[in-house]
Protein backbone atom coordinates (compact mmCIF):
# COMPACT_ATOMS: atom_id res chain seq x y z
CA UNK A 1 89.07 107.79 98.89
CA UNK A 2 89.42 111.71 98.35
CA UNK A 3 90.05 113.58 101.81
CA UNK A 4 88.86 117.29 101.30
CA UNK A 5 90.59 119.44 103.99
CA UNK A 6 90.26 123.07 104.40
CA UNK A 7 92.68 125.14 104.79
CA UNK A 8 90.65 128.21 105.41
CA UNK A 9 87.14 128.47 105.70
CA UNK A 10 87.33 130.03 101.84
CA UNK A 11 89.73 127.79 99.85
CA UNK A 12 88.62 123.70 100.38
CA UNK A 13 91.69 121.36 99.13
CA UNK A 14 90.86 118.50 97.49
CA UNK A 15 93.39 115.59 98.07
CA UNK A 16 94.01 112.08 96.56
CA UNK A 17 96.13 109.08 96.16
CA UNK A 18 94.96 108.21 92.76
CA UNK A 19 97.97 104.97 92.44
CA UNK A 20 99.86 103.86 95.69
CA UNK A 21 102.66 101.85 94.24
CA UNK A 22 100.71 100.16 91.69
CA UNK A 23 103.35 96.99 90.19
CA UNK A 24 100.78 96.21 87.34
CA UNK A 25 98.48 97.89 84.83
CA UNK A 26 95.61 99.07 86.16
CA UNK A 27 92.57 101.40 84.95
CA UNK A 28 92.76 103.77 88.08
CA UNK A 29 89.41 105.19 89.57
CA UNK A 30 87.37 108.60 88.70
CA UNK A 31 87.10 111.17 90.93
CA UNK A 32 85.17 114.20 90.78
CA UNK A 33 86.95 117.55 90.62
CA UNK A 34 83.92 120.25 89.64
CA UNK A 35 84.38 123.18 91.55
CA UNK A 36 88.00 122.74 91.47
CA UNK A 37 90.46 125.22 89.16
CA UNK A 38 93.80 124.59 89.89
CA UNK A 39 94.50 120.78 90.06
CA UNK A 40 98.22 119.64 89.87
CA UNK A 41 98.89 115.62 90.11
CA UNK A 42 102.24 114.43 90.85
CA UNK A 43 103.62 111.08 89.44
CA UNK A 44 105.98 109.02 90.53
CA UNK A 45 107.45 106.03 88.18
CA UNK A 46 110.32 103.99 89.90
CA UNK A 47 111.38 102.17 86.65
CA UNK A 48 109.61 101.13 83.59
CA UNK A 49 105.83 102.06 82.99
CA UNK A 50 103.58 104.26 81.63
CA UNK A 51 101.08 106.35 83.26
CA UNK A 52 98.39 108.41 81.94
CA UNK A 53 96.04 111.15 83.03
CA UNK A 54 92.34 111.15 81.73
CA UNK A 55 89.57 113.44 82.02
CA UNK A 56 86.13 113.57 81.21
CA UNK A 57 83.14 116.33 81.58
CA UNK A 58 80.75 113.25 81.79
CA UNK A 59 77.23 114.37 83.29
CA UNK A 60 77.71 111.12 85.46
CA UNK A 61 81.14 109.20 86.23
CA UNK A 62 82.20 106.86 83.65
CA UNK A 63 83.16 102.96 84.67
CA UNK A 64 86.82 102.45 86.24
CA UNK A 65 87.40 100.67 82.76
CA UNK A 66 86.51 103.57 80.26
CA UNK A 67 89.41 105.94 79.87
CA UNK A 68 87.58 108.88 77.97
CA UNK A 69 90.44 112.13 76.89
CA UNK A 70 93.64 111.50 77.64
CA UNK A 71 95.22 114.57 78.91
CA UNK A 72 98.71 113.70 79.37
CA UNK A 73 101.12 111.00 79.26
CA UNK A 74 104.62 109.59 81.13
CA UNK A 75 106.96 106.99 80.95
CA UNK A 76 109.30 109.17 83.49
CA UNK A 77 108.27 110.97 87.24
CA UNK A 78 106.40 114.51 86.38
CA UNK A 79 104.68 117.10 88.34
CA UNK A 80 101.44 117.95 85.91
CA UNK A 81 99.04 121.06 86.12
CA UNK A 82 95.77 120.74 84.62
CA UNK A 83 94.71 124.17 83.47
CA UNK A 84 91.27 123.57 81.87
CA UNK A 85 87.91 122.73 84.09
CA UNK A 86 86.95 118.91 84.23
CA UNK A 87 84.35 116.83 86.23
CA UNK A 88 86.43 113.63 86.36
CA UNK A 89 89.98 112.96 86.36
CA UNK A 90 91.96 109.33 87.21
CA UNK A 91 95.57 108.45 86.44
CA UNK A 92 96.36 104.82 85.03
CA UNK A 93 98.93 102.66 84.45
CA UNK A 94 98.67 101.52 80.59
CA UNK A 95 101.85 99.63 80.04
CA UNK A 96 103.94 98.02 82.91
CA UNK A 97 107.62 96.33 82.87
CA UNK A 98 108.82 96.81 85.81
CA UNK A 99 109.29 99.34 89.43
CA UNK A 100 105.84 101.11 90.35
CA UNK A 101 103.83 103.98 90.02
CA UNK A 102 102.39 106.24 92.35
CA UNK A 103 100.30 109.12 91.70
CA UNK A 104 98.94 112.33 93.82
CA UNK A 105 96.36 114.36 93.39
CA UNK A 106 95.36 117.66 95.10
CA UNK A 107 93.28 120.27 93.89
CA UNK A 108 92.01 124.16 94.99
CA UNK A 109 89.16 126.80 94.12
């Protein structure tokens, strides 16, 4: 589950494991980032997988199993930036050999 900490009373941080060490493919779970400009997530791939980053500007949050845009893709560690507004966002694992995948997400006004 999201933790939203503040670090002033003016600029909430929005913070999330979206994968913790995931060994398998796995759909990942939406979470809700209106509000939020600047959201950065940072993955972490340990051998051989490949995660993605989806987004959608549903009006209500899609099913875990629904993967919408797909903003970005990996098969190696990256620190990504998403620029552009969205309401949702998860991070999957869509193909799996081997290692795990762990994925962080954290977001500002």
């Amino acid at each position: 589950m999201a933790d939203i900490v503040s670090i002033t009373s003016l600029n909430p941080v929005l913070r999330d494991t979206q994968l913790a060490a995931a060994g398998a493919v796995t759909d990942g779970v939406w979470i809700e980032v209106s509000g939020f400009a600047h959201i950065s997530v940072h993955i972490e791939i340990t051998a051989l997988a490949t995660a993605k980053i989806h987004v959608s500007n549903n009006a209500v949050q899609p099913l875990n199993s629904v993967h919408e845009l797909e903003a970005f893709s990996t098969r190696l560690s990256k620190f990504v930036v998403i620029d552009t507004p969205v309401r949702w966002i998860k991070t999957r694992v869509s193909a799996w050999t081997s290692g795990t995948v762990s994925a962080w997400l954290e977001a500002t006004t």
